[in-house]
Protein backbone atom coordinates (compact mmCIF):
# COMPACT_ATOMS: atom_id res chain seq x y z
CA UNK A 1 -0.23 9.30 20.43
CA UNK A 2 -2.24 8.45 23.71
CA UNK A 3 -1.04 5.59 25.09
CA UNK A 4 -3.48 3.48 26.07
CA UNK A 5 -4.38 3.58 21.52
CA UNK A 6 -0.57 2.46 21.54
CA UNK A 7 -1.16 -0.08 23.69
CA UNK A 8 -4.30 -1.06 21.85
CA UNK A 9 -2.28 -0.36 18.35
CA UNK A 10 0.67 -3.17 19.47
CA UNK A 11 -1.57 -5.68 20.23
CA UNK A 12 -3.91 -5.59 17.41
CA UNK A 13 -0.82 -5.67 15.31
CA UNK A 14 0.47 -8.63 16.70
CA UNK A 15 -3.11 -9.87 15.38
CA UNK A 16 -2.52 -8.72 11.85
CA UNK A 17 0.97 -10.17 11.73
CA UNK A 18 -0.11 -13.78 12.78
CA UNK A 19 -3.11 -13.53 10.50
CA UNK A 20 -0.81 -12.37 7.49
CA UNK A 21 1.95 -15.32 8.57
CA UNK A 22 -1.57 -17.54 7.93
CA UNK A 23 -1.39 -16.44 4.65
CA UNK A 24 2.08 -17.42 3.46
CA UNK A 25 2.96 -13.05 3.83
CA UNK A 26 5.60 -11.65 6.02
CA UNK A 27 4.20 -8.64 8.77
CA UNK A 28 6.31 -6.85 10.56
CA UNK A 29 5.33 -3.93 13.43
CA UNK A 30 7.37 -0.24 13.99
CA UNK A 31 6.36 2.86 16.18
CA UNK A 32 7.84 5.10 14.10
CA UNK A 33 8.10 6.44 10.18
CA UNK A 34 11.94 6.13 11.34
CA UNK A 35 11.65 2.43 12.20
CA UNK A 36 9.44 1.99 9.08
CA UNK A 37 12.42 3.45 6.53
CA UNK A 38 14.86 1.23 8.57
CA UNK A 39 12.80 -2.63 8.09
CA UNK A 40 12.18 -1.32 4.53
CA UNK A 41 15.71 -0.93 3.33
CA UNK A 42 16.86 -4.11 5.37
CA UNK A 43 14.18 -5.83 2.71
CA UNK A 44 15.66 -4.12 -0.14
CA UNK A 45 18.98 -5.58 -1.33
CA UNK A 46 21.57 -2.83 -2.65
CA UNK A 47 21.70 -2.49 -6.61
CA UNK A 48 17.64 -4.21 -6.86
CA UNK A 49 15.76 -2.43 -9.33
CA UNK A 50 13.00 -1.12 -8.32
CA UNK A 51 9.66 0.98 -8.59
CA UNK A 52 6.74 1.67 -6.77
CA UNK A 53 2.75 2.12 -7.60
CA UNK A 54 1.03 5.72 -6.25
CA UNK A 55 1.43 5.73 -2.52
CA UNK A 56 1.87 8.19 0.01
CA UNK A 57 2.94 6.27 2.91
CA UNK A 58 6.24 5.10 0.75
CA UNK A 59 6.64 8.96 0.18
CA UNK A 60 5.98 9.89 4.04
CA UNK A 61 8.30 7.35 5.64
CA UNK A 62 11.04 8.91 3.09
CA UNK A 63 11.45 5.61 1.32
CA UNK A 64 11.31 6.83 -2.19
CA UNK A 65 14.12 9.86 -1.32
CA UNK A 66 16.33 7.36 0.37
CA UNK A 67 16.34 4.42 -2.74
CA UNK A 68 16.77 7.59 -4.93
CA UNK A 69 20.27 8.46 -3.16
CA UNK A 70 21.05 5.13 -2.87
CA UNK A 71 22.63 2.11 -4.96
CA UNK A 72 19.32 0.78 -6.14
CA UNK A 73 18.29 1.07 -9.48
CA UNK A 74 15.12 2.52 -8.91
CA UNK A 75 12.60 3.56 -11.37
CA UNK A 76 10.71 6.86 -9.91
CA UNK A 77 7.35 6.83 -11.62
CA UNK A 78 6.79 10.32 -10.56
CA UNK A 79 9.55 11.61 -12.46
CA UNK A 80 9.69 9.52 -15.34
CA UNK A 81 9.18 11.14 -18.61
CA UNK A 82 8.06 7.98 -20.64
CA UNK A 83 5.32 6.96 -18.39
CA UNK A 84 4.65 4.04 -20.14
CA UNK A 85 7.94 2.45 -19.62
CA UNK A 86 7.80 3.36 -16.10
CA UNK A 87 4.64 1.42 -15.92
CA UNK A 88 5.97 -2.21 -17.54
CA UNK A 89 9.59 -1.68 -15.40
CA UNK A 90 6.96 -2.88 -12.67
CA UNK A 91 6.24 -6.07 -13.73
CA UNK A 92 10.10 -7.36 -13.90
CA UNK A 93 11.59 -5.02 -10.50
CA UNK A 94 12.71 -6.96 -8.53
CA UNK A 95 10.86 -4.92 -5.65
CA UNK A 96 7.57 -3.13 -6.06
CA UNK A 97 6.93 -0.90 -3.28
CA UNK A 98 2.94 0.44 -1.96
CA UNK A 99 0.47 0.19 0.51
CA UNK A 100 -2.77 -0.79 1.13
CA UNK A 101 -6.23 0.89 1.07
CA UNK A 102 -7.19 -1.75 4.16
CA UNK A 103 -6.00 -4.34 6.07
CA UNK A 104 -8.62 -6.56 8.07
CA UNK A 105 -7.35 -7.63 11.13
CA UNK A 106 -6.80 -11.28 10.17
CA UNK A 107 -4.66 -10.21 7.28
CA UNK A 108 -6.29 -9.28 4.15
CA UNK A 109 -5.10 -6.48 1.73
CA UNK A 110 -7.77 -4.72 -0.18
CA UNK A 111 -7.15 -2.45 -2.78
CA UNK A 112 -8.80 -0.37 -5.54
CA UNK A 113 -7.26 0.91 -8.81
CA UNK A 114 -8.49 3.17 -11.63
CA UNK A 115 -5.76 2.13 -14.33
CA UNK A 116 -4.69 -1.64 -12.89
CA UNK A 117 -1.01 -0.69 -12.90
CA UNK A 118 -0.67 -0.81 -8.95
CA UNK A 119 -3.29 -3.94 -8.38
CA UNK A 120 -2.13 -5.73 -11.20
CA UNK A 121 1.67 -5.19 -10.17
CA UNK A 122 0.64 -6.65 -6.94
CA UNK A 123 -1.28 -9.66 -7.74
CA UNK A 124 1.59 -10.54 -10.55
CA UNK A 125 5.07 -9.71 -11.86
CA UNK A 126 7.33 -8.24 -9.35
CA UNK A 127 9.66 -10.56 -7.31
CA UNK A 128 9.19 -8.94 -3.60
CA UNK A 129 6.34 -6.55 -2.98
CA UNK A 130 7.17 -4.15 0.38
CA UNK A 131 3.92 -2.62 1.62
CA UNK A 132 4.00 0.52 3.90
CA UNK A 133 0.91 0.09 6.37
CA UNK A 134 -0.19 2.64 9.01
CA UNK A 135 -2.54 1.16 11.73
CA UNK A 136 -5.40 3.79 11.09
CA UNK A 137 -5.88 1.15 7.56
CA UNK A 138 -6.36 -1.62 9.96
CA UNK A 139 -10.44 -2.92 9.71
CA UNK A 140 -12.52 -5.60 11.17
CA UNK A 141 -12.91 -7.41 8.56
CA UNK A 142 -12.83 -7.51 4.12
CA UNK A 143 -16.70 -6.00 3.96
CA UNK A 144 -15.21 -2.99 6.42
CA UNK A 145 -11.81 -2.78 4.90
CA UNK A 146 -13.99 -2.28 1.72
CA UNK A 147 -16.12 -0.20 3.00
CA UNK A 148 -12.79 2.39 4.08
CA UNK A 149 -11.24 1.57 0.46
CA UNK A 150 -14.20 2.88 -1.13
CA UNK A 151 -15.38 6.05 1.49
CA UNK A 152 -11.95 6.92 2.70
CA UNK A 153 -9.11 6.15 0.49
CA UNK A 154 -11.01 6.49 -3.06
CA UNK A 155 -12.63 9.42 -2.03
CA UNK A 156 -10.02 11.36 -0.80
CA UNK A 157 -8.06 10.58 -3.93
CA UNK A 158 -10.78 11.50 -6.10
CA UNK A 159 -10.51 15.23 -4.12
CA UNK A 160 -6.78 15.10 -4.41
CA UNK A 161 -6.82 14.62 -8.11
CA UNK A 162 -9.48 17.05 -8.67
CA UNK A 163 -11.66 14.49 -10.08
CA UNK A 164 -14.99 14.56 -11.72
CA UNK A 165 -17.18 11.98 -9.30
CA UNK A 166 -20.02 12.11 -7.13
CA UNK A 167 -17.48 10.99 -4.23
CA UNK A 168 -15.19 14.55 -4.45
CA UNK A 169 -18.22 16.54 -4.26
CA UNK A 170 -20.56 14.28 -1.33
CA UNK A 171 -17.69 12.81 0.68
CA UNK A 172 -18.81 9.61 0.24
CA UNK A 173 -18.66 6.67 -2.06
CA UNK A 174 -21.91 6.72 -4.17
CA UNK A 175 -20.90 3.88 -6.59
CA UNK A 176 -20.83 5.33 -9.53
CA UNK A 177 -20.03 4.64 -12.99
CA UNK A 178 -18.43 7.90 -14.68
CA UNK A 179 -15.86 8.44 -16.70
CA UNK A 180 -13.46 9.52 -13.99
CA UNK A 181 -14.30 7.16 -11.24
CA UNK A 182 -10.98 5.64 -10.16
CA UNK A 183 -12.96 2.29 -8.23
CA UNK A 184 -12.45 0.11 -11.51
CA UNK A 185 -9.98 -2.26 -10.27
CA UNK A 186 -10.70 -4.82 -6.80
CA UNK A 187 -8.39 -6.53 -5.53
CA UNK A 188 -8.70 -8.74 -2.28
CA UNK A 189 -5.44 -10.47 -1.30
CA UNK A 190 -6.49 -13.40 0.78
CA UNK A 191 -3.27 -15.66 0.46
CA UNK A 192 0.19 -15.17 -1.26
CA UNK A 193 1.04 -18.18 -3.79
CA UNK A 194 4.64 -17.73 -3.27
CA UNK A 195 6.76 -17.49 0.01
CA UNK A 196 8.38 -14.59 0.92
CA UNK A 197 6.91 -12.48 -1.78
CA UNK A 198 4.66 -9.99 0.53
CA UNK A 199 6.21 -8.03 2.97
CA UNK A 200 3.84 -6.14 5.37
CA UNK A 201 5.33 -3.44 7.63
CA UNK A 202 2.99 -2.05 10.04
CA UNK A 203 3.70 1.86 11.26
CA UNK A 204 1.90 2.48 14.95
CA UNK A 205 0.98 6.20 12.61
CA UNK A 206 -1.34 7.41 10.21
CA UNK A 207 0.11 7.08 6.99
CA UNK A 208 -1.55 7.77 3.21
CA UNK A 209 -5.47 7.89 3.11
């Protein structure tokens, strides 16, 4: 990465951190996917149960792999054959892993679900939510983090999944109301009720969509 972006990178997350300690969360700030795997398992006590919602930064940082060979009793959604099941374990682990689809730069998470079972998870249920961030998800503010949830991350998703939407074929979020649109679910995490519930780490990479 070109250093003067790192340089740029370290101090905006500095920003992010103070503006997520504003909101009763907990940020943190890594250089490396390395780094990332190490603060994550330092926040995950051995023999937690624990799941996460669909996220490819948690799979890119090796997080899932590592809990999986580990003394964790952790629930892997992906493999699960009673998908259901997999689904409700979220709501009593006591660690729900993810990311975020944007971060503004005073520390709000946006997010957008199809089903509700990763938004939902987050706004309620778990104990300790740990959220893998990379800085390219960082935005000015919640109508810009928005604007990437809905053009970026729900549109590549849409492509990834092979879905039917106007999104996978234009490259572009046309706000649309078909049966496979997965932008059903908004949620805009402004403040955490509870202490020590959201954990933020910030990755100086680009991580998920």
């Amino acid at each position: 990465m070109n250093e003067n972006r790192i340089k740029r990178n370290n101090l905006l997350a500095q920003k992010v951190i103070e503006g997520l300690k504003s909101r009763n969360m907990t940020g943190y700030y890594v250089q490396t996917k390395e780094e990332a795997l190490k603060q994550a398992l330092e926040l995950i006590p051995e023999g937690s149960s624990v799941t996460k919602g669909g996220s490819m930064s948690v799979l890119e940082i090796g997080l899932a792999e590592a809990l999986i060979q580990g003394n964790y009793n952790y629930c892997d959604r992906d493999a699960a054959t009673d998908k259901k099941a997999a689904e409700l374990f979220a709501y009593t682990a006591d660690v729900f892993l993810g990311s975020a689809n944007a971060i503004t730069e005073d520390g709000v998470l946006v997010n957008i679900d199809g089903n509700a079972n990763r938004v939902s998870a987050f706004a309620y249920g778990p104990k300790k939510l740990v959220l893998i961030v990379g800085m390219n998800k960082v935005s000015k503010d919640v109508d810009s983090a928005m604007k990437r949830a809905r053009n970026e991350a729900a549109t590549i998703n849409a492509q990834r999944f092979n879905l039917n939407t106007p999104c996978a074929k234009t490259g572009k979020c046309m706000d649309c109301k078909v049966p496979d649109t997965i932008c059903c679910q908004f949620l805009i995490t402004r403040y955490s009720k509870h202490k020590d519930r959201i954990h933020v780490i910030l990755v100086n990479d680009n991580l998920g969509f």
